[in-house]
Structure formats: structure tokens, C-alpha cells
PDB file of N, CA and C in Angstrom:
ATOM      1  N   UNK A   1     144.134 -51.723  -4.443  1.00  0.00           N
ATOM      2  CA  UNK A   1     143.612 -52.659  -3.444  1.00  0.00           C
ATOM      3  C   UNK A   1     142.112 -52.815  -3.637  1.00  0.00           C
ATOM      4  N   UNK A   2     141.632 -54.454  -3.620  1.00  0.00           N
ATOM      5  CA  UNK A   2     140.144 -54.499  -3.649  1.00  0.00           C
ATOM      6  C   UNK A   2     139.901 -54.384  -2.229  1.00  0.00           C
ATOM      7  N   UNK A   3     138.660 -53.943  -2.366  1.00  0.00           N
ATOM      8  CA  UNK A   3     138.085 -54.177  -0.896  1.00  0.00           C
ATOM      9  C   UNK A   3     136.362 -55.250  -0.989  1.00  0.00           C
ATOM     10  N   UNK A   4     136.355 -56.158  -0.053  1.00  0.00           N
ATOM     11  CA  UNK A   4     135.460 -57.200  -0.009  1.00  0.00           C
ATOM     12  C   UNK A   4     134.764 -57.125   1.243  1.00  0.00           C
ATOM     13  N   UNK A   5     133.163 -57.099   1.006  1.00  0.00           N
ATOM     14  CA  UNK A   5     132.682 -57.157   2.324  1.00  0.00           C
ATOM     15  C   UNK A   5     131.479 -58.245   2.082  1.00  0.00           C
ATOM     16  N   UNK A   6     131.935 -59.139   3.133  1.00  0.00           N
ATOM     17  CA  UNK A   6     131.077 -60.777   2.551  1.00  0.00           C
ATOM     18  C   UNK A   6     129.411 -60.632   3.889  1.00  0.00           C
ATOM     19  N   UNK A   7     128.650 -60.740   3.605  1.00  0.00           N
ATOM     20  CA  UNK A   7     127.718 -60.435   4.533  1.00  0.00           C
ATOM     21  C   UNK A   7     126.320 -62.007   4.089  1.00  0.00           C
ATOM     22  N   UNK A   8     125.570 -62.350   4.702  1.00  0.00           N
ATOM     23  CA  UNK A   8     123.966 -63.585   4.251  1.00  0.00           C
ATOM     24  C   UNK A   8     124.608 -64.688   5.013  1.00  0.00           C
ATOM     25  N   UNK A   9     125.829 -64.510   5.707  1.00  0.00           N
ATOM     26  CA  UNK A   9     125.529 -66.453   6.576  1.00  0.00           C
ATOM     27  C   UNK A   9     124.278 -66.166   7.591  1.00  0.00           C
ATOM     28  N   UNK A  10     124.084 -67.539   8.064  1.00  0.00           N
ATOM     29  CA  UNK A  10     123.180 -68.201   9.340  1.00  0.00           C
ATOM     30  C   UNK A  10     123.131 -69.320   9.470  1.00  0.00           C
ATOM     31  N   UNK A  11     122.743 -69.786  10.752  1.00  0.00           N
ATOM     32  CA  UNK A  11     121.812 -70.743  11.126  1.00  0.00           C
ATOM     33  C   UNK A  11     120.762 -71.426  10.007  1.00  0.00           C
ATOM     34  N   UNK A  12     120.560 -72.293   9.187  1.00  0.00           N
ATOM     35  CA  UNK A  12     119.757 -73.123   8.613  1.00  0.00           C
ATOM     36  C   UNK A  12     119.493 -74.306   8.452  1.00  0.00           C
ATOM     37  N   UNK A  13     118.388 -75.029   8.331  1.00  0.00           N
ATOM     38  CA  UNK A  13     118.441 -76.318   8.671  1.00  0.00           C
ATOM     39  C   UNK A  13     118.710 -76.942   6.950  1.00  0.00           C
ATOM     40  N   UNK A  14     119.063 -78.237   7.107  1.00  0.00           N
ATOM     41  CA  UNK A  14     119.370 -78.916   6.362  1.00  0.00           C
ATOM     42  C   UNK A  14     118.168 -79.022   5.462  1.00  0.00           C
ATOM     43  N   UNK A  15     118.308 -78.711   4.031  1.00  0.00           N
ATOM     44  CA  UNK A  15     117.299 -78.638   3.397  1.00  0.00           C
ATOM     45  C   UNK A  15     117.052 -77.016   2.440  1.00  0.00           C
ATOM     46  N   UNK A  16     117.210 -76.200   3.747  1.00  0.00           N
ATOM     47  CA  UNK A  16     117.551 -74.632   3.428  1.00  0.00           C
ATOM     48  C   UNK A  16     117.865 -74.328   2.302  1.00  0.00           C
ATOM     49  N   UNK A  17     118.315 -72.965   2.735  1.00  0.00           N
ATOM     50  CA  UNK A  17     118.409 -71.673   1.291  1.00  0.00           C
ATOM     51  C   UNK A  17     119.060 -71.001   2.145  1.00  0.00           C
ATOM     52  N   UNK A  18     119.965 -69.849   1.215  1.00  0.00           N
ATOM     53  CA  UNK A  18     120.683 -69.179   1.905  1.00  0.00           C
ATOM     54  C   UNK A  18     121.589 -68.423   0.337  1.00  0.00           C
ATOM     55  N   UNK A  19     121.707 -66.995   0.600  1.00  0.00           N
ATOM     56  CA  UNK A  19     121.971 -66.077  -0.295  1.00  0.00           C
ATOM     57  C   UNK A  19     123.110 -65.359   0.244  1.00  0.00           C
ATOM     58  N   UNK A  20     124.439 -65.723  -0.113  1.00  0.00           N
ATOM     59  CA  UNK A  20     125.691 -65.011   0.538  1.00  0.00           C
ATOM     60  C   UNK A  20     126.072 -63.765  -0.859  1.00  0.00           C
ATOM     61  N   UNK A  21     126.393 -62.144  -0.292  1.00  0.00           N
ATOM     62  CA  UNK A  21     126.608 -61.224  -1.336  1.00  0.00           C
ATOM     63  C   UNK A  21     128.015 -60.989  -0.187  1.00  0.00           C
ATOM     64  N   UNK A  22     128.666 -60.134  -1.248  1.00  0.00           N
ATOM     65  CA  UNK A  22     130.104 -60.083  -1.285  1.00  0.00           C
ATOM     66  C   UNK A  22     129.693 -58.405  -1.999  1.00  0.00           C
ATOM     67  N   UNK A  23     129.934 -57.425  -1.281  1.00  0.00           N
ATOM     68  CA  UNK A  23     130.077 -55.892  -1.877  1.00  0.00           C
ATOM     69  C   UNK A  23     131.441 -55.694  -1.971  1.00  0.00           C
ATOM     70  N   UNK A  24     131.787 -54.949  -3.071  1.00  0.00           N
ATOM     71  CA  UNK A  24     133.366 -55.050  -3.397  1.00  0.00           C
ATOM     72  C   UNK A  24     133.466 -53.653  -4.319  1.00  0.00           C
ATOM     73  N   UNK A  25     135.327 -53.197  -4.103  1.00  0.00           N
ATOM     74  CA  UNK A  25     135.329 -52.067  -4.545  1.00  0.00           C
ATOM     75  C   UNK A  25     135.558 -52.216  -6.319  1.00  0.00           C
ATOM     76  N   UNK A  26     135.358 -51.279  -7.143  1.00  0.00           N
ATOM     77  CA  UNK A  26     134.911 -51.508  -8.435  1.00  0.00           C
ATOM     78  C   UNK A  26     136.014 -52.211  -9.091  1.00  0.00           C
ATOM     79  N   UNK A  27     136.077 -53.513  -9.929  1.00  0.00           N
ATOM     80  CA  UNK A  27     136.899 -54.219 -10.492  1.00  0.00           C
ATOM     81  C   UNK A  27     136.173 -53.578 -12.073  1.00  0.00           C
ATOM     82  N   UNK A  28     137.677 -54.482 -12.761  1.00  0.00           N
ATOM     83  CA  UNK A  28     137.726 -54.438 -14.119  1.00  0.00           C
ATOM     84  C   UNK A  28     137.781 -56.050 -13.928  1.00  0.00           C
ATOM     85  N   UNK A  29     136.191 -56.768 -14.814  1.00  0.00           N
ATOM     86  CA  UNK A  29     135.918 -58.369 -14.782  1.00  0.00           C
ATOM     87  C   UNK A  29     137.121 -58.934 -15.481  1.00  0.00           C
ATOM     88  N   UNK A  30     137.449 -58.197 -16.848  1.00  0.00           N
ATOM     89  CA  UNK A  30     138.257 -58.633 -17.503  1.00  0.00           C
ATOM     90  C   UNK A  30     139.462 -59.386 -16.930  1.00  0.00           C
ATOM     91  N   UNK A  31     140.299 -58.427 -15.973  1.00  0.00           N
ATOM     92  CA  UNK A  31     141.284 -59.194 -15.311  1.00  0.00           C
ATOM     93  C   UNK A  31     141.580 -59.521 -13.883  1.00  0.00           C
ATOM     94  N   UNK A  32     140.267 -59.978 -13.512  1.00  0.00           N
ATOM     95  CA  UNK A  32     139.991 -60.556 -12.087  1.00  0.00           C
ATOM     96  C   UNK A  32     138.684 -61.830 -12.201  1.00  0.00           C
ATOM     97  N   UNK A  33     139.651 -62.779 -11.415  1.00  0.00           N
ATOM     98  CA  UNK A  33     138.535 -63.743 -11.054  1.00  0.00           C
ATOM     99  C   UNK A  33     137.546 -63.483  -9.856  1.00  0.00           C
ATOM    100  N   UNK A  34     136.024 -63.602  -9.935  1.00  0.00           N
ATOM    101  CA  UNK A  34     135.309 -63.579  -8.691  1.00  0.00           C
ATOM    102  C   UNK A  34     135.266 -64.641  -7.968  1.00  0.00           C
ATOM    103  N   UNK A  35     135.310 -65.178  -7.169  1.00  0.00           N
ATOM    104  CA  UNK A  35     134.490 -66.647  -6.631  1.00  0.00           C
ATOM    105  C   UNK A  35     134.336 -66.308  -4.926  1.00  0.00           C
ATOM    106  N   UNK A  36     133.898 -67.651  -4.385  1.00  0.00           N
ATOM    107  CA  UNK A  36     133.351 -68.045  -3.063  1.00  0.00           C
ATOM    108  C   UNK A  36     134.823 -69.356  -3.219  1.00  0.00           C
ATOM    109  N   UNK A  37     134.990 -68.746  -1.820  1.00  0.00           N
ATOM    110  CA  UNK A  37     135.909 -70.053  -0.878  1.00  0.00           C
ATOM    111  C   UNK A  37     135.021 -70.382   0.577  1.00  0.00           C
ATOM    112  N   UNK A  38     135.572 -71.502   0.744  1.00  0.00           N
ATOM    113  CA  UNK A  38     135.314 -71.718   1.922  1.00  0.00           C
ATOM    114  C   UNK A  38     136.073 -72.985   2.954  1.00  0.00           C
ATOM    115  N   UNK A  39     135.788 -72.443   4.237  1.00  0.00           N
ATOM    116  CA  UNK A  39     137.022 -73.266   5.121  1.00  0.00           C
ATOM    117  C   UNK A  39     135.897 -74.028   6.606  1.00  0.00           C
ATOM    118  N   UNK A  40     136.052 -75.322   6.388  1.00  0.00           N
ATOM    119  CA  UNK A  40     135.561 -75.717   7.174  1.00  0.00           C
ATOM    120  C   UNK A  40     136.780 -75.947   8.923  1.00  0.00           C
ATOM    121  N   UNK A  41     135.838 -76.289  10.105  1.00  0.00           N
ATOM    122  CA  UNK A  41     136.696 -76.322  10.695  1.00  0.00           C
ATOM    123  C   UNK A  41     137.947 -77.624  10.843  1.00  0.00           C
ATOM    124  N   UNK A  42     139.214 -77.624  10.544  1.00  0.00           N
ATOM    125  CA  UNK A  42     140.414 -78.842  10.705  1.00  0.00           C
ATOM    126  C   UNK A  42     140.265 -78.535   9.507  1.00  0.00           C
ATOM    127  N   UNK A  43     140.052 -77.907   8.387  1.00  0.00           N
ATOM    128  CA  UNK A  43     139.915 -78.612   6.826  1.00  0.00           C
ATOM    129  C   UNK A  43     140.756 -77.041   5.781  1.00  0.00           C
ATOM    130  N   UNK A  44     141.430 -77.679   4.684  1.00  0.00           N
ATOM    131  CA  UNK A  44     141.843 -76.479   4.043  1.00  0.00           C
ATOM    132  C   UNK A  44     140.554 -75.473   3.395  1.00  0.00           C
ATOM    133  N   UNK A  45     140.949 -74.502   3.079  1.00  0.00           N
ATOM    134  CA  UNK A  45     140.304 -73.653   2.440  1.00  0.00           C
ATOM    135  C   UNK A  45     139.742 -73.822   1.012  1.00  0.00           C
ATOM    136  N   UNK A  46     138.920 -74.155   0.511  1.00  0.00           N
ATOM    137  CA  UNK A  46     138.880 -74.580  -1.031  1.00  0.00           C
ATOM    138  C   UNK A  46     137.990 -73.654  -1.709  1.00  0.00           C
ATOM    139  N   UNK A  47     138.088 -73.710  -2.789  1.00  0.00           N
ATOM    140  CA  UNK A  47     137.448 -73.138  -4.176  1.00  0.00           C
ATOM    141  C   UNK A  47     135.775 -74.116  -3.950  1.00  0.00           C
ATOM    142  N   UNK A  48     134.828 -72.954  -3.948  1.00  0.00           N
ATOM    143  CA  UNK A  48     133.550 -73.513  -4.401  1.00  0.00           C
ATOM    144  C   UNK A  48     132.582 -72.896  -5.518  1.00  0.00           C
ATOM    145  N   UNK A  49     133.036 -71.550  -5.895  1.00  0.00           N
ATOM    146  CA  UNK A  49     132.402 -71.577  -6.718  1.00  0.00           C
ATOM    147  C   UNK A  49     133.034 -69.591  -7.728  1.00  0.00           C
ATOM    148  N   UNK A  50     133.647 -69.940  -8.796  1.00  0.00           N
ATOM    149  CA  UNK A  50     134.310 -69.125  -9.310  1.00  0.00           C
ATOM    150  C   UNK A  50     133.552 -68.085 -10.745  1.00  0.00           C
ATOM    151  N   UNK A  51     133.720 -66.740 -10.794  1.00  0.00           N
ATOM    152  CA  UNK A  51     133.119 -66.139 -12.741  1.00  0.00           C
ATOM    153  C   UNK A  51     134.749 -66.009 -12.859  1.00  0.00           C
ATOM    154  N   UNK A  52     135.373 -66.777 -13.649  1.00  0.00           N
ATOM    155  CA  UNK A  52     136.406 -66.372 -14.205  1.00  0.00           C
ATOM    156  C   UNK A  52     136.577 -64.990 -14.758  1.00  0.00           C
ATOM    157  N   UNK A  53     137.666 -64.467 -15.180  1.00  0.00           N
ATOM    158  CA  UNK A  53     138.165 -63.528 -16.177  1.00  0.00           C
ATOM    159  C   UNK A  53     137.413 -63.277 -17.453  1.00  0.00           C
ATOM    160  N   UNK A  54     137.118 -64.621 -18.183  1.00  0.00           N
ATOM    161  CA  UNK A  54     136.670 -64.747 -19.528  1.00  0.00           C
ATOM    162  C   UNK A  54     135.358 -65.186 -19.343  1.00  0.00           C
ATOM    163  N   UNK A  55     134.203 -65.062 -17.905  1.00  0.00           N
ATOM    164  CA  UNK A  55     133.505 -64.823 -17.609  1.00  0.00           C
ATOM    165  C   UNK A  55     132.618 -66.266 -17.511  1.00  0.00           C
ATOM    166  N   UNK A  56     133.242 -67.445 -17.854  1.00  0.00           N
ATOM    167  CA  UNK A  56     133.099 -68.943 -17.583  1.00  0.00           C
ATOM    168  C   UNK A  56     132.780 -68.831 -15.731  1.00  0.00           C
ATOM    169  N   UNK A  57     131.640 -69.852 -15.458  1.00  0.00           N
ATOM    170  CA  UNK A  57     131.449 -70.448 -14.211  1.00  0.00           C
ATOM    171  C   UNK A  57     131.684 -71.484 -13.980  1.00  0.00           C
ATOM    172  N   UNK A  58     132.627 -71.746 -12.725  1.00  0.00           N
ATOM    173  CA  UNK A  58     133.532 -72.856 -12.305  1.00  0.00           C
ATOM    174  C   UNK A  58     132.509 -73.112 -10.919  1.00  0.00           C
ATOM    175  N   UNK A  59     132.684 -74.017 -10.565  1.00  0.00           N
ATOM    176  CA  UNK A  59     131.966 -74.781  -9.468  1.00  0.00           C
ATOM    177  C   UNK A  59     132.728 -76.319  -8.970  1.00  0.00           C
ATOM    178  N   UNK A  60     133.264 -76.502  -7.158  1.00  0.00           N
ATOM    179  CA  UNK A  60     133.343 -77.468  -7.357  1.00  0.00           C
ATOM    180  C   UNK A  60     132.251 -78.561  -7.557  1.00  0.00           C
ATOM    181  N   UNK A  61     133.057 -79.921  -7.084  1.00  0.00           N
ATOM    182  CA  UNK A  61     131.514 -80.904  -7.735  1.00  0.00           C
ATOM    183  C   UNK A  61     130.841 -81.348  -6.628  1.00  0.00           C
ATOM    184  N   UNK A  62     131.053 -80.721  -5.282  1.00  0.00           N
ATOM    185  CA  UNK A  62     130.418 -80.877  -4.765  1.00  0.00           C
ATOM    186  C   UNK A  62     128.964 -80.207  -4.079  1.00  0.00           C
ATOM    187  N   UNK A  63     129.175 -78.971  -4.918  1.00  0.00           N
ATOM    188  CA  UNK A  63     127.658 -78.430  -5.074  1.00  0.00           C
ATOM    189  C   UNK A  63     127.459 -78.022  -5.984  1.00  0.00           C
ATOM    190  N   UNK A  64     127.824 -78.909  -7.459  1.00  0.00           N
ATOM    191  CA  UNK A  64     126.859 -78.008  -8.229  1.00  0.00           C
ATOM    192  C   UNK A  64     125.780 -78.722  -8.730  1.00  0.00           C
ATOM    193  N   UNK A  65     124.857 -77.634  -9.419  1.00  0.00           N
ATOM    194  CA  UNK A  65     122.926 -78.084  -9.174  1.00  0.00           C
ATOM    195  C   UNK A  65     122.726 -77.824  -7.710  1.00  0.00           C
ATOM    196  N   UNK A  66     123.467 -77.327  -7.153  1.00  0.00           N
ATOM    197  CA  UNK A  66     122.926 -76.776  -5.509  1.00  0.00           C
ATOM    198  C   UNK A  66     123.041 -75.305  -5.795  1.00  0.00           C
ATOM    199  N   UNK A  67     124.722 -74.782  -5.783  1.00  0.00           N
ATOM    200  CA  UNK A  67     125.040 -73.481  -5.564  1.00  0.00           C
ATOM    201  C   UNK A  67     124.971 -72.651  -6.952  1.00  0.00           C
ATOM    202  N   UNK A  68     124.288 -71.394  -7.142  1.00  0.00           N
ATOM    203  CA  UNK A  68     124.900 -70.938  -8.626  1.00  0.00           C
ATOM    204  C   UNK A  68     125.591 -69.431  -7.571  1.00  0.00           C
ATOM    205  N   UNK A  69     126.698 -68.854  -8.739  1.00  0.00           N
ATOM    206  CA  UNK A  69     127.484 -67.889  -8.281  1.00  0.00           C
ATOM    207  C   UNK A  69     126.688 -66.681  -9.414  1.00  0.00           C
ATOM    208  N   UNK A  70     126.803 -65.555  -8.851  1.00  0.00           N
ATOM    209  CA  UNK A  70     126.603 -64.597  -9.671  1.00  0.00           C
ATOM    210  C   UNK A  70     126.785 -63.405  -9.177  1.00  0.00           C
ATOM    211  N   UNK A  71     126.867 -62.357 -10.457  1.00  0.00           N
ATOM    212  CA  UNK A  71     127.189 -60.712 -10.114  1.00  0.00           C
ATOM    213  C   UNK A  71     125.994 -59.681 -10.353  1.00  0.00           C
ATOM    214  N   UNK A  72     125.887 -58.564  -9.580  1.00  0.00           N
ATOM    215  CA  UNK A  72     125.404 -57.805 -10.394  1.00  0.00           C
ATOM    216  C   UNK A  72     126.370 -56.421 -10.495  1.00  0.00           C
ATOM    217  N   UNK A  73     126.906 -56.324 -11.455  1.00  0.00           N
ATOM    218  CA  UNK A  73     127.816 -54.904 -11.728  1.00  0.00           C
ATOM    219  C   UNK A  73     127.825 -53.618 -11.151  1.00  0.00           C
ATOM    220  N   UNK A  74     125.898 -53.644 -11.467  1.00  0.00           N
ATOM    221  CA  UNK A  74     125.794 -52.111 -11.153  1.00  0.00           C
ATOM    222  C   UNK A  74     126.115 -52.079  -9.589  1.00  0.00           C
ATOM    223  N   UNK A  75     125.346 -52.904  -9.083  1.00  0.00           N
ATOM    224  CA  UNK A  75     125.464 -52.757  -7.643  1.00  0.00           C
ATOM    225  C   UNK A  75     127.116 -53.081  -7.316  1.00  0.00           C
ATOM    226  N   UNK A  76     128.133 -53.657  -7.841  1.00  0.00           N
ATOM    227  CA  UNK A  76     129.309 -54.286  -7.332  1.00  0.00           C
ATOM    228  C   UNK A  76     129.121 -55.312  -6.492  1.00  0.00           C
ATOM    229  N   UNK A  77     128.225 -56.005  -6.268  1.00  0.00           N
ATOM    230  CA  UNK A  77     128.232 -57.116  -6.185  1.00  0.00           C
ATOM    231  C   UNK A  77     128.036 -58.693  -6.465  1.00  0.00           C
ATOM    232  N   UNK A  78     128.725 -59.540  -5.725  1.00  0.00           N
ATOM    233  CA  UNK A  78     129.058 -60.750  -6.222  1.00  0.00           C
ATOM    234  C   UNK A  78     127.842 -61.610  -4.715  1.00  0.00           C
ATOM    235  N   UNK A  79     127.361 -62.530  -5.730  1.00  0.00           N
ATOM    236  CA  UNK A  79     126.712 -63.454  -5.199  1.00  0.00           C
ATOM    237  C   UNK A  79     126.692 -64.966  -5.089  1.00  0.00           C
ATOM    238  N   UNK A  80     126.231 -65.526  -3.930  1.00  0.00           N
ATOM    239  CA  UNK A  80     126.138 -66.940  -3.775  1.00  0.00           C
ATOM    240  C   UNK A  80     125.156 -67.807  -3.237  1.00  0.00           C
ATOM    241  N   UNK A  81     124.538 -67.907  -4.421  1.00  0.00           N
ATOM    242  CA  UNK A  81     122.890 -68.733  -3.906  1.00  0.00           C
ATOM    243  C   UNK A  81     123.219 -70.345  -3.641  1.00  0.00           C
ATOM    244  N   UNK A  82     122.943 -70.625  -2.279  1.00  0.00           N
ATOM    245  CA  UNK A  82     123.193 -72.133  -1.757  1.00  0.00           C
ATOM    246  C   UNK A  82     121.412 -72.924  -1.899  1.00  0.00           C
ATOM    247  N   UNK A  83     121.450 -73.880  -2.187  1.00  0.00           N
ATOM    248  CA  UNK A  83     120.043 -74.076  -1.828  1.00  0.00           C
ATOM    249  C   UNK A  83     120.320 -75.620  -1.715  1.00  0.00           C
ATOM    250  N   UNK A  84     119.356 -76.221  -1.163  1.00  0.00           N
ATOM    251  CA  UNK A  84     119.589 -78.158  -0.523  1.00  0.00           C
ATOM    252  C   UNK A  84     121.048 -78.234   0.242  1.00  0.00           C
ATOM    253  N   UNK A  85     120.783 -77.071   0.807  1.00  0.00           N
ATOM    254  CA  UNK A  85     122.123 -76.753   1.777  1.00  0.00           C
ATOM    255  C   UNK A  85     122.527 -78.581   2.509  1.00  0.00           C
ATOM    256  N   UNK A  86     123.257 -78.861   2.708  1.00  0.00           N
ATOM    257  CA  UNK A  86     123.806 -80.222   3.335  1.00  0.00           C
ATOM    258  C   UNK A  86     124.485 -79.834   4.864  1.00  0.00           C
ATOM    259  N   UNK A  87     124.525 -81.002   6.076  1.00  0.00           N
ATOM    260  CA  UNK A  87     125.640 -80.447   7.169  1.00  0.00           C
ATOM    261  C   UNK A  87     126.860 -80.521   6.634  1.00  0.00           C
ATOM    262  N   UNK A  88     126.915 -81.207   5.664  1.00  0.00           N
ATOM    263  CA  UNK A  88     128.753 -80.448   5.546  1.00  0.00           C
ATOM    264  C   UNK A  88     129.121 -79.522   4.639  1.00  0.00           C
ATOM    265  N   UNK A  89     127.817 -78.375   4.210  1.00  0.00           N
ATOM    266  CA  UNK A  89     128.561 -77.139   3.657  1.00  0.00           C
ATOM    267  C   UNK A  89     128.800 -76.376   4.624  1.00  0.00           C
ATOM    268  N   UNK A  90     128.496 -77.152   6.154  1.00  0.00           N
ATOM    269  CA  UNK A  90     129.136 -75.824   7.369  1.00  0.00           C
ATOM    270  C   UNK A  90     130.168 -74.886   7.429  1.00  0.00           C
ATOM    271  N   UNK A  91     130.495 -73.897   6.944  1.00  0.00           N
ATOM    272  CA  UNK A  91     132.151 -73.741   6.802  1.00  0.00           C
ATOM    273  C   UNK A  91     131.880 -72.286   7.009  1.00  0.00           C
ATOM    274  N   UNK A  92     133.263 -71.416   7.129  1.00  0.00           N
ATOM    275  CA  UNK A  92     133.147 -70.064   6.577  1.00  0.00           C
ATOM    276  C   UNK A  92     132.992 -69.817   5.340  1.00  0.00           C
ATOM    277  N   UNK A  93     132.514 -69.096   4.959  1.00  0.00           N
ATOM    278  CA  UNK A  93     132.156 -68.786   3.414  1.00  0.00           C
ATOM    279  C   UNK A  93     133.036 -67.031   3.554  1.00  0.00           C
ATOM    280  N   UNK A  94     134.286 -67.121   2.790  1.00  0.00           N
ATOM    281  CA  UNK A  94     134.959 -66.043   2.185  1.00  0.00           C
ATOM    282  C   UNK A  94     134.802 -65.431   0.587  1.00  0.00           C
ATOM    283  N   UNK A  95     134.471 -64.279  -0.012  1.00  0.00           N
ATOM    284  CA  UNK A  95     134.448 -63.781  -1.267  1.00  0.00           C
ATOM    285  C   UNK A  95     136.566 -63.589  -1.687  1.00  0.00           C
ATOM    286  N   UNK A  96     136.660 -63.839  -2.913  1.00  0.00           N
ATOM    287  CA  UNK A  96     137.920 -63.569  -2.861  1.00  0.00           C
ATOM    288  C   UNK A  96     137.799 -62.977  -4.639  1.00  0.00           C
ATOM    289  N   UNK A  97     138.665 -62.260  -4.709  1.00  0.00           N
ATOM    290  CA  UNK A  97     138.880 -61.172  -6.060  1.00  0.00           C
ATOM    291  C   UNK A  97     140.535 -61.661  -6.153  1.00  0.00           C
ATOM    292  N   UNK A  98     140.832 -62.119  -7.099  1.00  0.00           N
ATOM    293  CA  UNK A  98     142.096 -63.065  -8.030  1.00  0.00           C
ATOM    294  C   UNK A  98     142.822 -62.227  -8.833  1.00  0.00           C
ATOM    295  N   UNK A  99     143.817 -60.982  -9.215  1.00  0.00           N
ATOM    296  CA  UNK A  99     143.974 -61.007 -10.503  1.00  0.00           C
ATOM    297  C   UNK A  99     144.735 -61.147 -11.389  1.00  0.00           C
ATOM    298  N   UNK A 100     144.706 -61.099 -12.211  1.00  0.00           N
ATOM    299  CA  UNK A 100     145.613 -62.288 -13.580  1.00  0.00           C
ATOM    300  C   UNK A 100     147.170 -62.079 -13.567  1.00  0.00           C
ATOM    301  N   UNK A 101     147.906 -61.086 -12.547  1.00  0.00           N
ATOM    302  CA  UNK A 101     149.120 -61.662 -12.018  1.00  0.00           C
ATOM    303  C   UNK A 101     149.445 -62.053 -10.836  1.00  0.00           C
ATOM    304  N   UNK A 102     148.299 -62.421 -10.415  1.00  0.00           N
ATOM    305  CA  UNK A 102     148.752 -63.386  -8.521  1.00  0.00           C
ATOM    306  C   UNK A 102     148.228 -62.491  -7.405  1.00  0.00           C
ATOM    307  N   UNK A 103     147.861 -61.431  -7.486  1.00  0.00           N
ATOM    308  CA  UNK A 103     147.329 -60.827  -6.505  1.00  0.00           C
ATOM    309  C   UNK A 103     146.114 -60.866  -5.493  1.00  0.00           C
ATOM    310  N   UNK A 104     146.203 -61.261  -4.470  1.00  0.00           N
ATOM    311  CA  UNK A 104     144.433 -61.616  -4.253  1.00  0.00           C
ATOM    312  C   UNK A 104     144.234 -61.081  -3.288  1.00  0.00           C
ATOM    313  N   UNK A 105     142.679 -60.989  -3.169  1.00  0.00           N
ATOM    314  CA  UNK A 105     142.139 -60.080  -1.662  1.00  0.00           C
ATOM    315  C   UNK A 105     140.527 -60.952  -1.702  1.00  0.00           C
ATOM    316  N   UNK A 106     140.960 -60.936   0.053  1.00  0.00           N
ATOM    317  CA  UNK A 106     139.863 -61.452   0.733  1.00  0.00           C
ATOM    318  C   UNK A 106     138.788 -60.662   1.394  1.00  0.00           C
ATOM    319  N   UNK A 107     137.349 -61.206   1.362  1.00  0.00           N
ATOM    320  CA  UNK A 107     136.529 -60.614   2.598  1.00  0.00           C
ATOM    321  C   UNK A 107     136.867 -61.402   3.569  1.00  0.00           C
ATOM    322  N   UNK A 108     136.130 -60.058   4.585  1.00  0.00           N
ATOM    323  CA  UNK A 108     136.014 -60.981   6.237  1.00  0.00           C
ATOM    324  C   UNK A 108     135.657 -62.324   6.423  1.00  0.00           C
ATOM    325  N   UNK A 109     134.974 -62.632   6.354  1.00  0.00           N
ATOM    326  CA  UNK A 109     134.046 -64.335   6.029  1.00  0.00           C
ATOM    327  C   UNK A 109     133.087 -63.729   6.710  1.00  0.00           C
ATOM    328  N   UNK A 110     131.810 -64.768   6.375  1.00  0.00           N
ATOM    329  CA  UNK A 110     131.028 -65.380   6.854  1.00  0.00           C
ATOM    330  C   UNK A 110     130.560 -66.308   7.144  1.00  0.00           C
ATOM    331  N   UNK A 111     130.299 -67.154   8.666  1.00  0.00           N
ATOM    332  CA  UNK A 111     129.581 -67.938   8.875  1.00  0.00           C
ATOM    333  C   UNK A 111     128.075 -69.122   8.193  1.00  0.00           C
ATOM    334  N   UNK A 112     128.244 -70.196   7.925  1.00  0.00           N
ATOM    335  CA  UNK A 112     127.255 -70.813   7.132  1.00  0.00           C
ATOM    336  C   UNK A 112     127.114 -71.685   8.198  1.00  0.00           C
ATOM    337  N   UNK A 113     126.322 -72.121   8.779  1.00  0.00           N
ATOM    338  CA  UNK A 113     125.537 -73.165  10.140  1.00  0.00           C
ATOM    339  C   UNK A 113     124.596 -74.040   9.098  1.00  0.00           C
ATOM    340  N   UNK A 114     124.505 -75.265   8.731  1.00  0.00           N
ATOM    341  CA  UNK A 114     123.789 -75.896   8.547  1.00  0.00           C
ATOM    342  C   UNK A 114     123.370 -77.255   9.420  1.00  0.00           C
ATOM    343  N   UNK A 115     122.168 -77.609  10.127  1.00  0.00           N
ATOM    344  CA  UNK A 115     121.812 -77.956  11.182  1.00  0.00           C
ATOM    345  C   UNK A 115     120.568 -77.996  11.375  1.00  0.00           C
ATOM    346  N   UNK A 116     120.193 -79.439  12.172  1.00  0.00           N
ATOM    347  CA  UNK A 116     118.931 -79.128  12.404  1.00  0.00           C
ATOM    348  C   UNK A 116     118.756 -79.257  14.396  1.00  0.00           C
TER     349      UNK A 116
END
């Protein structure tokens, strides 16, 4: 079992910055995907920003040149730098760990407020 602990939402105004980390229990990269989901409210849950298996960065297209995703190992964690934040990246922001036979685990979420 992974374990995910998603922690950096807030309150920010449109324009903002904002640094979401995801602490997680120790994976093997090789056969787990990292990424950021997120669920706005009435709206499904979607893929925003993924390190594959083979260590490729996926992003949807609606923030990228905004959001980059990244890790740092030693620490076990996974990161998500938002910046020219928009009101409709309002959503929960969840970390999720994928691995290469169907298994997945979520963090708690966190809250993203963008607003002025």
C-alpha cells in the first residue's frame, strides 16, 4: 500500500503562485505513475499533470506553460508548481500513485481557491 499526503492549497488571487507537495511512502518510479488530479465542484475528476513510469511528463492542455510537475526522491516527494493560476483551476487538487497493473492510491486532497 502507498501512502499519500497532499498538503500547499489556498486562497490566491488570480494571477498567483502556488506549490502543491504530495509526501508519499517509498515507490519504485519504474513501475508507478506520479501525477496531480483534480476535481472541480459538479465536474469529473481529471488528469492534470503526470511523471510517467518511463519518466516522460504528461500535462493536460490546459495548463501547460503554467503548471510543471516534479519529484524529489530523496525527500519522497512529488510536486506541483501552479503559476498564472486562472478562476477555473479552483478545484481539489489530489496526488495519485498508478501502478503498471491497475492499482491506485490517493491523497487526501487539497483545496486550490483561486479568486480575487
Amino acid at each position: 500500500q502507498v501512502q499519500l499526503v497532499d498538503s500547499g492549497g489556498g486562497l490566491v488571487q488570480p494571477g498567483g503562485s502556488l506549490r502543491l507537495s504530495c509526501v508519499h511512502s517509498k515507490v519504485i518510479f519504474s513501475i508507478w505513475d506520479m501525477g496531480w488530479y483534480r476535481q472541480a465542484p459538479g465536474k469529473e475528476r481529471e488528469l492534470v499533470a503526470v511523471i510517467a513510469r518511463g519518466g516522460s511528463l504528461n500535462y493536460a492542455d490546459s495548463v501547460k506553460g503554467r503548471f510543471t510537475i516534479s519529484r524529489d526522491n530523496t525527500k519522497n516527494t512529488l510536486y506541483l508548481q501552479m503559476n498564472s493560476l486562472k478562476p477555473e483551476d479552483t478545484a481539489f487538487y489530489y496526488c495519485n500513485a498508478h501502478h503498471r497493473l491497475g492499482v491506485s492510491y490517493w491523497g487526501q486532497g487539497t483545496q486550490v481557491t483561486v479568486s480575487s
